[in-house]
C-alpha atoms as a PDB file:
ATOM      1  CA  UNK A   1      59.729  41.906  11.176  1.00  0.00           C
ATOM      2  CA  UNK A   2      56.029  41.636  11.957  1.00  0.00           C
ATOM      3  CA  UNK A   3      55.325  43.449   8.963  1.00  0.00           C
ATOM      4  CA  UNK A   4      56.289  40.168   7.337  1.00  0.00           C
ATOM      5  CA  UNK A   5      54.631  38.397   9.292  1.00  0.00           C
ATOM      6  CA  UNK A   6      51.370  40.526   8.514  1.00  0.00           C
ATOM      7  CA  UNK A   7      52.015  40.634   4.470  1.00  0.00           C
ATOM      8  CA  UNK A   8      52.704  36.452   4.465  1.00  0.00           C
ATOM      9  CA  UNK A   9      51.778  34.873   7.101  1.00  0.00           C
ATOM     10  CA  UNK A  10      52.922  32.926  10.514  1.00  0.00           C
ATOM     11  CA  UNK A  11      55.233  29.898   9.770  1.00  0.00           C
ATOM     12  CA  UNK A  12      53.289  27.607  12.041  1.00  0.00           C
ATOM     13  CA  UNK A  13      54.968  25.728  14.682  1.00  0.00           C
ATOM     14  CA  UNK A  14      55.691  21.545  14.851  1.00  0.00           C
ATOM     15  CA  UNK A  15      55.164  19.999  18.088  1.00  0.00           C
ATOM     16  CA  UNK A  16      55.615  16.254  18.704  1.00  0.00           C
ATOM     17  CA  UNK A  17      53.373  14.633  16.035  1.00  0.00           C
ATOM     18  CA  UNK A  18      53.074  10.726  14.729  1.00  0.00           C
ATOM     19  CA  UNK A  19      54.758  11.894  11.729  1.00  0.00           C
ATOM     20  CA  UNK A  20      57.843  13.847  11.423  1.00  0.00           C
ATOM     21  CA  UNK A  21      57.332  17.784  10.445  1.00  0.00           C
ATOM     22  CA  UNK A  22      53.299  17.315  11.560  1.00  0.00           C
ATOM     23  CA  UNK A  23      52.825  18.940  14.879  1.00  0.00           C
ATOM     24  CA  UNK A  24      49.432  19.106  16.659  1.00  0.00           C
ATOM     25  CA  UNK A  25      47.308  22.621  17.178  1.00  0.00           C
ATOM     26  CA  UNK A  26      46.117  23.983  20.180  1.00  0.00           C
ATOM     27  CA  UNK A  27      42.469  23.916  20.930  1.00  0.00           C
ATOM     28  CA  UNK A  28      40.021  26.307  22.704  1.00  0.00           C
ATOM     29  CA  UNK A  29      36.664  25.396  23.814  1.00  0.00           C
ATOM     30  CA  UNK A  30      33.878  28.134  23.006  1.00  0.00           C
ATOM     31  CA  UNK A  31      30.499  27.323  23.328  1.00  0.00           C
ATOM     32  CA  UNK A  32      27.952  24.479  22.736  1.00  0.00           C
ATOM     33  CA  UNK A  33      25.165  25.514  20.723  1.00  0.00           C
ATOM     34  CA  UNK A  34      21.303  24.441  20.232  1.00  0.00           C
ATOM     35  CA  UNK A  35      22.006  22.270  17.686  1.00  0.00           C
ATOM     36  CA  UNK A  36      24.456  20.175  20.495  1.00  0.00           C
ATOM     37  CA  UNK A  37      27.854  21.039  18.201  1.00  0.00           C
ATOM     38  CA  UNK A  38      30.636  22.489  20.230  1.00  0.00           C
ATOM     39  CA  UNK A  39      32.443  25.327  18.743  1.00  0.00           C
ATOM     40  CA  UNK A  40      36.199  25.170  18.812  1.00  0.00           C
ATOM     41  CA  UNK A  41      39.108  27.809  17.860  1.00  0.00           C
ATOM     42  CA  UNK A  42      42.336  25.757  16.962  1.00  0.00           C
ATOM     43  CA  UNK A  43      45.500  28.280  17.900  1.00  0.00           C
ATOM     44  CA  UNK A  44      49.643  27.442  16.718  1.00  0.00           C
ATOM     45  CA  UNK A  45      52.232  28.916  17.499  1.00  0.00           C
ATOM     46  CA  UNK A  46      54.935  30.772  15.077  1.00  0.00           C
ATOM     47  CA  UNK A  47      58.452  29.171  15.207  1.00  0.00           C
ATOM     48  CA  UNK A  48      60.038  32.515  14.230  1.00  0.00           C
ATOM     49  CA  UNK A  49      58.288  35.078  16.309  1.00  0.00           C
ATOM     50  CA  UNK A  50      56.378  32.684  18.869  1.00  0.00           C
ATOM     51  CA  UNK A  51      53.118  34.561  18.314  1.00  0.00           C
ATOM     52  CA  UNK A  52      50.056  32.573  19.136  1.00  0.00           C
ATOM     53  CA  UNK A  53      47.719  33.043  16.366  1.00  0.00           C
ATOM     54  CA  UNK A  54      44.127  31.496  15.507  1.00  0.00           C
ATOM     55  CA  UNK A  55      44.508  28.800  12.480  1.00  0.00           C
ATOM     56  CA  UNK A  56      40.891  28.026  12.019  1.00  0.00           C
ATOM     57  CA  UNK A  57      37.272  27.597  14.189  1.00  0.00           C
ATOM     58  CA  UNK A  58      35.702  23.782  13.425  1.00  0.00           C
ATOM     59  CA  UNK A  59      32.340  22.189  14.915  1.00  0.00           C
ATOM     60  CA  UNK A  60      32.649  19.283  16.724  1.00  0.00           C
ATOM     61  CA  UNK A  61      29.502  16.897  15.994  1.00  0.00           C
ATOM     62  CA  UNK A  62      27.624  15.585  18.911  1.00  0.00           C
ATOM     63  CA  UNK A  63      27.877  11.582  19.672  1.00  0.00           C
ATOM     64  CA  UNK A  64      24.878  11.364  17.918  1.00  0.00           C
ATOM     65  CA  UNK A  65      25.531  13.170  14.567  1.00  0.00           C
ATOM     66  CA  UNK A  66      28.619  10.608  14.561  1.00  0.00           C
ATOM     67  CA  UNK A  67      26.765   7.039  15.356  1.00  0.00           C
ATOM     68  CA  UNK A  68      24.330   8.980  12.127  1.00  0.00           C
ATOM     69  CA  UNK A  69      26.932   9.073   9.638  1.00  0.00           C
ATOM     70  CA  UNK A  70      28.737   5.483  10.628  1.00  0.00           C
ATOM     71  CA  UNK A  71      25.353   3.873   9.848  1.00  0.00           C
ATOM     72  CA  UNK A  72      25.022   5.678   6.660  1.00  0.00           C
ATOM     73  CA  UNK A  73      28.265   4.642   5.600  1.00  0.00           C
ATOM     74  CA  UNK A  74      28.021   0.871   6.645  1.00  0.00           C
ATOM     75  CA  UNK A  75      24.371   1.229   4.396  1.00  0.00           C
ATOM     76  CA  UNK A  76      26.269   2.880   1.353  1.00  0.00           C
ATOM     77  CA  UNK A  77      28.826  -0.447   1.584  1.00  0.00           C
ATOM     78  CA  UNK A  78      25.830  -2.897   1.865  1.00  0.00           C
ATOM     79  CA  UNK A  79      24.181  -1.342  -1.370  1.00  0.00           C
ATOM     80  CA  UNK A  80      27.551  -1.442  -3.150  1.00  0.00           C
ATOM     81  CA  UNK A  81      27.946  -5.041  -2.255  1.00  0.00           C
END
């Protein structure tokens, strides 16, 4: 059986999400680096073998990299307009 798993893949798990058949992943904390972005490693769980596996690794932006790219979207409106 896990050879199938190995040749296509988990069949990721659904938890409770807003939306039926959309589940939530599982997160894991790494590191904050120089540049102030946390890294994070998002984790589900297979429904057929319950394996925890690693989906994908994101950066989170820092509060300020966020309040940067909300102004320069409320500027791109204000040219449009």
């Amino acid at each position: 059986m896990k050879l199938l798993y190995f040749m296509f893949g988990h069949r990721p798990g659904f938890g409770y999400g807003h939306q039926e058949g959309q589940g939530y992943f599982e997160q894991k904390f790494d590191t904050t680096d120089g540049m102030d972005r946390t890294h994070v490693r998002l984790y589900s769980t297979c429904e057929c073998c319950e394996t925890r596996y690693q989906v994908g690794r994101i950066h989170l932006l820092s509060k300020q990299e966020l309040l940067n790219s909300k102004n320069n979207l409320i500027k791109q409106r204000q040219r449009r307009n």
